[in-house]
N, C-alpha and C. Protein backbone atom coordinates (compact mmCIF):
# COMPACT_ATOMS: atom_id res chain seq x y z
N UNK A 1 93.78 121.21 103.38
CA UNK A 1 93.85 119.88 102.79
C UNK A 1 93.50 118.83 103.85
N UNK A 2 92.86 117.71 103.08
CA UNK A 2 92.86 117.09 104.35
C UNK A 2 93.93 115.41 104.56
N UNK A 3 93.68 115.29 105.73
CA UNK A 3 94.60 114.07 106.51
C UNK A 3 94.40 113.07 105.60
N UNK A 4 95.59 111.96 105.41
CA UNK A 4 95.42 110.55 105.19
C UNK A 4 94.14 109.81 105.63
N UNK A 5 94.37 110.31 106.65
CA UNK A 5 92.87 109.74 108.14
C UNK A 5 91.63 110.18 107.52
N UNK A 6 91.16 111.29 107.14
CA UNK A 6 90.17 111.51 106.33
C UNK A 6 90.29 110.83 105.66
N UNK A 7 90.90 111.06 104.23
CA UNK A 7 90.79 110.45 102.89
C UNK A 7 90.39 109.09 103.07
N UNK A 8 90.78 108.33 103.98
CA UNK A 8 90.21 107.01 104.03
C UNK A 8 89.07 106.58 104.81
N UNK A 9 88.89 107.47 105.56
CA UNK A 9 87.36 107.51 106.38
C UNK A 9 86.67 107.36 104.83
N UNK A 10 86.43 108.42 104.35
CA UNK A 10 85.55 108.65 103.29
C UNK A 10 85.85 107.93 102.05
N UNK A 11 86.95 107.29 101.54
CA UNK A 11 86.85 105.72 100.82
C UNK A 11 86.59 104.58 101.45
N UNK A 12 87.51 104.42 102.53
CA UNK A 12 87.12 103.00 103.03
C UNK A 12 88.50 102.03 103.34
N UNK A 13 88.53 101.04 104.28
CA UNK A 13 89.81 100.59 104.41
C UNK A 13 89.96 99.67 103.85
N UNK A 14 89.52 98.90 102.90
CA UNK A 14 89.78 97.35 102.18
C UNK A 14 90.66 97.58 101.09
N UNK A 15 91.73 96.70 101.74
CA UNK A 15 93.14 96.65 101.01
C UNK A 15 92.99 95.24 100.57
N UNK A 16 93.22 95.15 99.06
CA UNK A 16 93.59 93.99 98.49
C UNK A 16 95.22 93.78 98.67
N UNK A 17 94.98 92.25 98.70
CA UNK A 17 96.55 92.05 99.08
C UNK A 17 96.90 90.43 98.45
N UNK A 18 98.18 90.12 98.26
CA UNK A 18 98.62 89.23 97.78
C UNK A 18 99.91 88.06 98.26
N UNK A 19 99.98 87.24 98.36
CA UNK A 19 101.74 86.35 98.91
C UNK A 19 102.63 86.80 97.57
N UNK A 20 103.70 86.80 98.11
CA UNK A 20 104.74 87.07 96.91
C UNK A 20 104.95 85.56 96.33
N UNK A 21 104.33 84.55 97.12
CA UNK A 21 104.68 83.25 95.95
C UNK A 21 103.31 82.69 94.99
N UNK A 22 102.88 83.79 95.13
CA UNK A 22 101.20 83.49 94.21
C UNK A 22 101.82 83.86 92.83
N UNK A 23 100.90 83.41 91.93
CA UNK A 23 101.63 83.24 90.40
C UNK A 23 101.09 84.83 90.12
N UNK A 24 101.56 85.14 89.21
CA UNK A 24 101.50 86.82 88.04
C UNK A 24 100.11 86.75 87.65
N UNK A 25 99.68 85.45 86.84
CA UNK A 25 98.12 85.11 86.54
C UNK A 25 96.81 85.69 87.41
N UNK A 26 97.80 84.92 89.02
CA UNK A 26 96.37 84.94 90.01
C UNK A 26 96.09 86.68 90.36
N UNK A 27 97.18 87.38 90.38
CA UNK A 27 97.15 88.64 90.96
C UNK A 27 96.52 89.30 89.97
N UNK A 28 97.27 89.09 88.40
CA UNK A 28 96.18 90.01 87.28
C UNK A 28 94.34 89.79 87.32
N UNK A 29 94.10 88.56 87.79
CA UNK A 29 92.86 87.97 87.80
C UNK A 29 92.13 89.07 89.21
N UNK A 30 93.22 89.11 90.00
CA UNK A 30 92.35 89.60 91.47
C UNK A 30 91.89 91.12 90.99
N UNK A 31 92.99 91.65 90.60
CA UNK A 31 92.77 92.88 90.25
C UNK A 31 91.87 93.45 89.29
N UNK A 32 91.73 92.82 88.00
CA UNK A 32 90.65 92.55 87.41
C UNK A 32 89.10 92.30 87.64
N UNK A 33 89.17 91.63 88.82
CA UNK A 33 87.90 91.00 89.30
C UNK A 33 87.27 92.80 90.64
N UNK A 34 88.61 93.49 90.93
CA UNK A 34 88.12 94.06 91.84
C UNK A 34 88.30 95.62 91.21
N UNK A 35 88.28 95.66 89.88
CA UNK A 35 88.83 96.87 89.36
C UNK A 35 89.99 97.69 89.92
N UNK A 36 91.07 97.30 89.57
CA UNK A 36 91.97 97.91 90.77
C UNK A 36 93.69 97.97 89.85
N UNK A 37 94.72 98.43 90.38
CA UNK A 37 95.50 98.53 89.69
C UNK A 37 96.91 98.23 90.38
N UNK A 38 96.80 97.81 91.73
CA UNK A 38 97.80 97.14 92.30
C UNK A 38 97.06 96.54 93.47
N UNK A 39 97.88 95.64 94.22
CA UNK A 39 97.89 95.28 95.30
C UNK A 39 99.19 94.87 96.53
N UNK A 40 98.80 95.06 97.35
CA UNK A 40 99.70 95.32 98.50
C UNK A 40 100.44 93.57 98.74
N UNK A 41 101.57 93.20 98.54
CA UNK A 41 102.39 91.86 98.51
C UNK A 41 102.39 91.92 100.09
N UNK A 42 101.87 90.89 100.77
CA UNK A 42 102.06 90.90 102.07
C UNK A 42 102.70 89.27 102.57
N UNK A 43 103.60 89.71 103.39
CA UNK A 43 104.13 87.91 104.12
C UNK A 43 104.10 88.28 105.52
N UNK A 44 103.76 87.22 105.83
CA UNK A 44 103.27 87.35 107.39
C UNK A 44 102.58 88.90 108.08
N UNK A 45 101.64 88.74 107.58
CA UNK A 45 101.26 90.00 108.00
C UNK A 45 101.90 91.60 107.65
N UNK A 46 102.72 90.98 107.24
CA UNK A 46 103.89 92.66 107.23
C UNK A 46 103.96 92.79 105.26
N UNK A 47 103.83 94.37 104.86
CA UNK A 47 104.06 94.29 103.59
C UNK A 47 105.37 94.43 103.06
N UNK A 48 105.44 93.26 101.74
CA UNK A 48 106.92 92.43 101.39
C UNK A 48 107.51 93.91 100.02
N UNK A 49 105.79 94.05 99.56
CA UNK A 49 106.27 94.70 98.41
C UNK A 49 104.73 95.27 97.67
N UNK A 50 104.88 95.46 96.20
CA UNK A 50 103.49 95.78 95.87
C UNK A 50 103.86 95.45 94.75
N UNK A 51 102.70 94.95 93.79
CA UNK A 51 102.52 94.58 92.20
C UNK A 51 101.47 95.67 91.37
N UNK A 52 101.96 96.21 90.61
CA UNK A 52 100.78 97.15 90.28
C UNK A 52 100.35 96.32 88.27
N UNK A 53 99.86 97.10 87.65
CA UNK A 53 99.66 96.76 86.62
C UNK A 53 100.88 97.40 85.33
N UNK A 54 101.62 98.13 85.96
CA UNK A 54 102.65 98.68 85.29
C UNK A 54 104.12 97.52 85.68
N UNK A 55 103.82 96.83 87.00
CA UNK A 55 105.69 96.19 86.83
C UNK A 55 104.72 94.67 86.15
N UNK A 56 103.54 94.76 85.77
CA UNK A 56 103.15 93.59 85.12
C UNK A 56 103.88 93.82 83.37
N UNK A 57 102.86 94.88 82.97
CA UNK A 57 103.67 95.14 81.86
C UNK A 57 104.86 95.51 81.51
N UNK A 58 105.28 95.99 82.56
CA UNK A 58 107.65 96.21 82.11
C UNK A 58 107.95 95.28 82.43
N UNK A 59 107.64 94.36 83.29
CA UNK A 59 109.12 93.55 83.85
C UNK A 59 108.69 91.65 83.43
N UNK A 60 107.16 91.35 83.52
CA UNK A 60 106.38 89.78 83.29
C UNK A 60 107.37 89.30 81.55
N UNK A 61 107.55 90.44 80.57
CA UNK A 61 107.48 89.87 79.66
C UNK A 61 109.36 89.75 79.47
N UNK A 62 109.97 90.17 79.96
CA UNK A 62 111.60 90.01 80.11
C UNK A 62 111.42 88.85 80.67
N UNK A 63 111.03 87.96 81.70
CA UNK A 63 111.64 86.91 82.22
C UNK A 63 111.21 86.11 80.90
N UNK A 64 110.20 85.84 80.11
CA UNK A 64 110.33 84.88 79.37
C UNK A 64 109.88 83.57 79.54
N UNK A 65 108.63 83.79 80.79
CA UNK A 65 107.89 82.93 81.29
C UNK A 65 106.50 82.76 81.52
N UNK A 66 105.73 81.74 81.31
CA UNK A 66 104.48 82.31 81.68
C UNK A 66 103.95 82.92 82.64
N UNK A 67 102.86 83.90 82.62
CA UNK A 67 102.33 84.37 83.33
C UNK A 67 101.81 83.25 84.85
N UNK A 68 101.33 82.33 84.73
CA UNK A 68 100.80 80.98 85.85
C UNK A 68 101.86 80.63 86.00
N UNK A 69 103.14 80.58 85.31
CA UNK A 69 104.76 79.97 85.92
C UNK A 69 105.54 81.10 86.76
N UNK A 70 105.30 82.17 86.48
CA UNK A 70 106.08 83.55 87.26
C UNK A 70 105.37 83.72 88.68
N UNK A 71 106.06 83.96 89.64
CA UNK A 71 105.77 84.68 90.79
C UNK A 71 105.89 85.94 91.08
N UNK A 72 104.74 86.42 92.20
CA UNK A 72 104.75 87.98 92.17
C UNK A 72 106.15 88.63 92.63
N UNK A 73 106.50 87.46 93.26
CA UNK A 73 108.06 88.37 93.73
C UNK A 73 108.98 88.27 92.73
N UNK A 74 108.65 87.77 91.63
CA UNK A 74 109.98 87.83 90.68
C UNK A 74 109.59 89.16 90.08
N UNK A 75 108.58 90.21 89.92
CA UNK A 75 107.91 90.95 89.05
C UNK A 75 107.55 92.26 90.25
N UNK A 76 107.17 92.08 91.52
CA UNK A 76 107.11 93.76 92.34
C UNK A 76 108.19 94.40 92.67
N UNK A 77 107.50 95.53 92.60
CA UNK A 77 107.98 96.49 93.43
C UNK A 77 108.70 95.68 94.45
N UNK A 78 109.92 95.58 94.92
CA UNK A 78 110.51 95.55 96.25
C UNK A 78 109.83 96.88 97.56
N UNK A 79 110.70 97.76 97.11
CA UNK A 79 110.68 99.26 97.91
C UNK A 79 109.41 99.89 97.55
N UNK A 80 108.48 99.94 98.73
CA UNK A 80 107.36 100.72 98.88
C UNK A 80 107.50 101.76 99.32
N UNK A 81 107.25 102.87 98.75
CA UNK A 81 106.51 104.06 100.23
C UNK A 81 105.27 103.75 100.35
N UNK A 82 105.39 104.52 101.75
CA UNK A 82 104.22 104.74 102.18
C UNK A 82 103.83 105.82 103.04
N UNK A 83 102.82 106.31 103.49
CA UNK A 83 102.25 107.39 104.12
C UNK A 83 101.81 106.96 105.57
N UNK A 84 101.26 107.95 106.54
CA UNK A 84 100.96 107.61 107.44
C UNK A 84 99.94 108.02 107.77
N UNK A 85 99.25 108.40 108.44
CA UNK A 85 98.04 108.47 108.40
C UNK A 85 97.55 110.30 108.75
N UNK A 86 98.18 110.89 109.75
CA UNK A 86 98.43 112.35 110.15
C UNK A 86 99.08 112.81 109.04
N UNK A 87 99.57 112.44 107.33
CA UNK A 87 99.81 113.30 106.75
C UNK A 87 98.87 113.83 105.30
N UNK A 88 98.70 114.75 104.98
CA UNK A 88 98.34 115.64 104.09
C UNK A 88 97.66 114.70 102.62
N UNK A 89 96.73 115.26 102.39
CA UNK A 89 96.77 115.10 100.47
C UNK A 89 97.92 115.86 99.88
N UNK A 90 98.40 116.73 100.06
CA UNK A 90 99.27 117.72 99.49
C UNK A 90 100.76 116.52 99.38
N UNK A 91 100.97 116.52 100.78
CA UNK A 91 102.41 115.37 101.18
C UNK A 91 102.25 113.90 100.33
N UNK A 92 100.74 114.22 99.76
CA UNK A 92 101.01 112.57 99.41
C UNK A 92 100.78 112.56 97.82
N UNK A 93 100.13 113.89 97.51
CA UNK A 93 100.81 114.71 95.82
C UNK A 93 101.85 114.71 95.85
N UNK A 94 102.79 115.25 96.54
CA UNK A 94 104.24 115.60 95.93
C UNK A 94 105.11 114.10 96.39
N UNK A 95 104.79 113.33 96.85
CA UNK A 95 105.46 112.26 97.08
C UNK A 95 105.26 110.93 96.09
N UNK A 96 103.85 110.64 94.94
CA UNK A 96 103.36 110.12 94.16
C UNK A 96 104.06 111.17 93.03
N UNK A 97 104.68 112.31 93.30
CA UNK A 97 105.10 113.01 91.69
C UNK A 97 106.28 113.01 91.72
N UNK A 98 107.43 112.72 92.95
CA UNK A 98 108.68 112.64 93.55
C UNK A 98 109.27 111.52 92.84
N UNK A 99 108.45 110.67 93.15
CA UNK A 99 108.50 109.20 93.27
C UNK A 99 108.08 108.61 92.08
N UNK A 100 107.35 108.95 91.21
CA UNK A 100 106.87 108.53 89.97
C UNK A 100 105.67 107.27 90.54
N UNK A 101 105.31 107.19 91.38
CA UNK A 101 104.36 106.15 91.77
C UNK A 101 103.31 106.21 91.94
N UNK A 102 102.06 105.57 91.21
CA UNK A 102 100.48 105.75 92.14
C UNK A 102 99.60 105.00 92.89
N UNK A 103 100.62 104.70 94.28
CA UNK A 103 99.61 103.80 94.85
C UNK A 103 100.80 104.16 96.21
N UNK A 104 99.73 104.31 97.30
CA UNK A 104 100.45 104.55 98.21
C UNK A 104 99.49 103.52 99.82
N UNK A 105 100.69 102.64 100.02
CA UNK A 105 99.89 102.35 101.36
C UNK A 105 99.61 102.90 102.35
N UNK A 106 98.96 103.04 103.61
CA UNK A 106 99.03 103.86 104.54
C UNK A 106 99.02 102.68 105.69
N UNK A 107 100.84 102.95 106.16
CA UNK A 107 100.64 102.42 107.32
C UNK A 107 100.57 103.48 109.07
N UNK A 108 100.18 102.53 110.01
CA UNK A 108 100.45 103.17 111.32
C UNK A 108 100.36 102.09 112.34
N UNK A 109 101.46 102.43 112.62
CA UNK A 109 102.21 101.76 114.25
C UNK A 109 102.57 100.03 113.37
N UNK A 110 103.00 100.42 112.04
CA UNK A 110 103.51 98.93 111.47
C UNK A 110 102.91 97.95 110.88
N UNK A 111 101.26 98.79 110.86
CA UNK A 111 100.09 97.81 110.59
C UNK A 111 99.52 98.34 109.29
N UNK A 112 99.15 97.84 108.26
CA UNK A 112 98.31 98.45 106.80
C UNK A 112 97.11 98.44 107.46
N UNK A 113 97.06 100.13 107.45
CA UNK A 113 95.33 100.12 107.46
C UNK A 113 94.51 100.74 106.18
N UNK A 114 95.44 101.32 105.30
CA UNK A 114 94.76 101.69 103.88
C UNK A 114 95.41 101.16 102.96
N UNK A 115 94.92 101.83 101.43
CA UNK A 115 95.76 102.05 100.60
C UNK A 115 95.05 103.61 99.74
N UNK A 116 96.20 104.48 99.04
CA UNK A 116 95.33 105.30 98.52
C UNK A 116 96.27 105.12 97.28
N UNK A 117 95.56 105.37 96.30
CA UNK A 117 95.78 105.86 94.63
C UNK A 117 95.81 107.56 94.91
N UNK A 118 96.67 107.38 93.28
CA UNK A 118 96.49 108.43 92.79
C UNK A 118 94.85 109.36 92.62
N UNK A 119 94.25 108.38 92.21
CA UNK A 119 93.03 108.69 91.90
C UNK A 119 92.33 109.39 93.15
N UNK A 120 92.73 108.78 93.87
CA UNK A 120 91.46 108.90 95.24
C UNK A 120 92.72 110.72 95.72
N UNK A 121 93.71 110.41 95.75
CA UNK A 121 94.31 112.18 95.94
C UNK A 121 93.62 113.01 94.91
N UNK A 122 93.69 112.72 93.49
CA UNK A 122 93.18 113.90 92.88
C UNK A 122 91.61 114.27 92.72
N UNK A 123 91.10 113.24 93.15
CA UNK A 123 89.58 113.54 93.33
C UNK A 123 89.43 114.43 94.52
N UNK A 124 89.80 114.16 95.66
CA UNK A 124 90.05 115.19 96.80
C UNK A 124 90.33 116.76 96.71
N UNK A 125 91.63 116.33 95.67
CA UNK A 125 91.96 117.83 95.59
C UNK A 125 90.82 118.70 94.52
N UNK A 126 90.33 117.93 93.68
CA UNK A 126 89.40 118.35 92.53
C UNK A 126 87.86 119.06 93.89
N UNK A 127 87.65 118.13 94.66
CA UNK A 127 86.44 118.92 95.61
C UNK A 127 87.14 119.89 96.35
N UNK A 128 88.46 119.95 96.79
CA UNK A 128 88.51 120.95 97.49
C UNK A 128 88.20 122.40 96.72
N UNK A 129 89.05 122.15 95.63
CA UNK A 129 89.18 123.82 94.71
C UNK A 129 87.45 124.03 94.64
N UNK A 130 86.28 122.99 93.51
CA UNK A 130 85.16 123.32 93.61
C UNK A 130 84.55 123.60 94.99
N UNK A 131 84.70 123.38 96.18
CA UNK A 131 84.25 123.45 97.50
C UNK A 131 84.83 125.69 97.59
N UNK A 132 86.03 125.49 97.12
CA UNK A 132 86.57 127.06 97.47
C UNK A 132 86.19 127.83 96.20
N UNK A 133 86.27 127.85 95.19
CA UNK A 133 85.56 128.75 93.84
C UNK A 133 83.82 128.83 94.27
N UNK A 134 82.99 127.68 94.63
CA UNK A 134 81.74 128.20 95.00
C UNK A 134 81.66 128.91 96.63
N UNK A 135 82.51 128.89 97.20
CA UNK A 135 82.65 130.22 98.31
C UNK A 135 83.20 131.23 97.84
N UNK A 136 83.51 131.13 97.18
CA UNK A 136 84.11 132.71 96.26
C UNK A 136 82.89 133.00 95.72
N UNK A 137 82.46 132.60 94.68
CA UNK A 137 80.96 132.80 93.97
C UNK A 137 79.77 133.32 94.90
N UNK A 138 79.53 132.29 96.17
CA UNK A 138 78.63 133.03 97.04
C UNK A 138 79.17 134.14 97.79
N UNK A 139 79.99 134.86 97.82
CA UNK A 139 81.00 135.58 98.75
C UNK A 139 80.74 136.78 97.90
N UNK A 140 81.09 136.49 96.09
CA UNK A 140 80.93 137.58 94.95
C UNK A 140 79.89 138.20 94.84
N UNK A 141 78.52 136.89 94.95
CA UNK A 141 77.38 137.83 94.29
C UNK A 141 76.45 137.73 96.09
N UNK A 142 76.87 137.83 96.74
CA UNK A 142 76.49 137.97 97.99
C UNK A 142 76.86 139.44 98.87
N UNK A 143 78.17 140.24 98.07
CA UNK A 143 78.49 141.30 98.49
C UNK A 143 78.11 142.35 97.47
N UNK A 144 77.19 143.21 98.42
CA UNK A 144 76.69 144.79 97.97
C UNK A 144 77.69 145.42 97.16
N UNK A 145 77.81 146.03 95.81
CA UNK A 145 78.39 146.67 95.11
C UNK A 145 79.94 146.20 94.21
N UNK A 146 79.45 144.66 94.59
CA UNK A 146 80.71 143.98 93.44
C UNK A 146 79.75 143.53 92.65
């Protein structure tokens, strides 16, 4: 399997990110605009929390306010995990299925240098298996008398 560190070599490091006193509106708009399904709540540099498109729909319509009147911190995630960068696709499957969550930041030494989805783990794991069934296949019809 491979590293955090891979997986993001080969997506890329641009993390959308947000202030926790930006309105509910502006963040649905960002995300929208960048196809995306959360973003990383950051204050002063350091991340506060995360907003995905799921605590938009459970939690925006209980307060009973508009969307341009609500703030992202009345509506994220508080408690993030996150990953680090030396660990696994595997560690970061069972921690997105632990956790019920799909969006995982990746920090190191305190600093966001990724973010990965769900998506971007199971696409990984989807090339690894096709990467190992067609070495089986050439392995099958490549050996004399199977």
């Amino acid at each position: 399997m491979k590293t955090v560190k891979q997986l993001l070599h080969e997506k890329g490091d641009t993390i959308h990110t947000i202030g926790p006193e930006n309105s509910v509106f502006d963040a649905m708009q960002k995300m929208a605009a960048n196809n995306i399904g959360a973003l990383l709540v950051m204050k002063n540099g350091k991340p506060v929390g995360i907003i995905t498109e799921r605590d938009f729909s459970r939690k925006s319509y209980l307060l009973d306010k508009l969307v341009k009147d609500t703030q992202v911190k009345e509506i994220m995630t508080h408690q993030v995990a996150y990953v680090t960068p030396d660990e696994t696709n595997e560690d970061c499957m069972a921690l997105v299925t632990e956790m019920r969550i799909r969006h995982l930041p990746v920090l190191e030494d305190d600093k966001v240098i990724g973010i990965l989805s769900i998506g971007d783990l199971v696409k990984d794991a989807i090339s690894q298996h096709q990467f190992v069934i067609a070495q089986l296949e050439r392995y099958i019809y490549s050996t004399p008398g199977i």
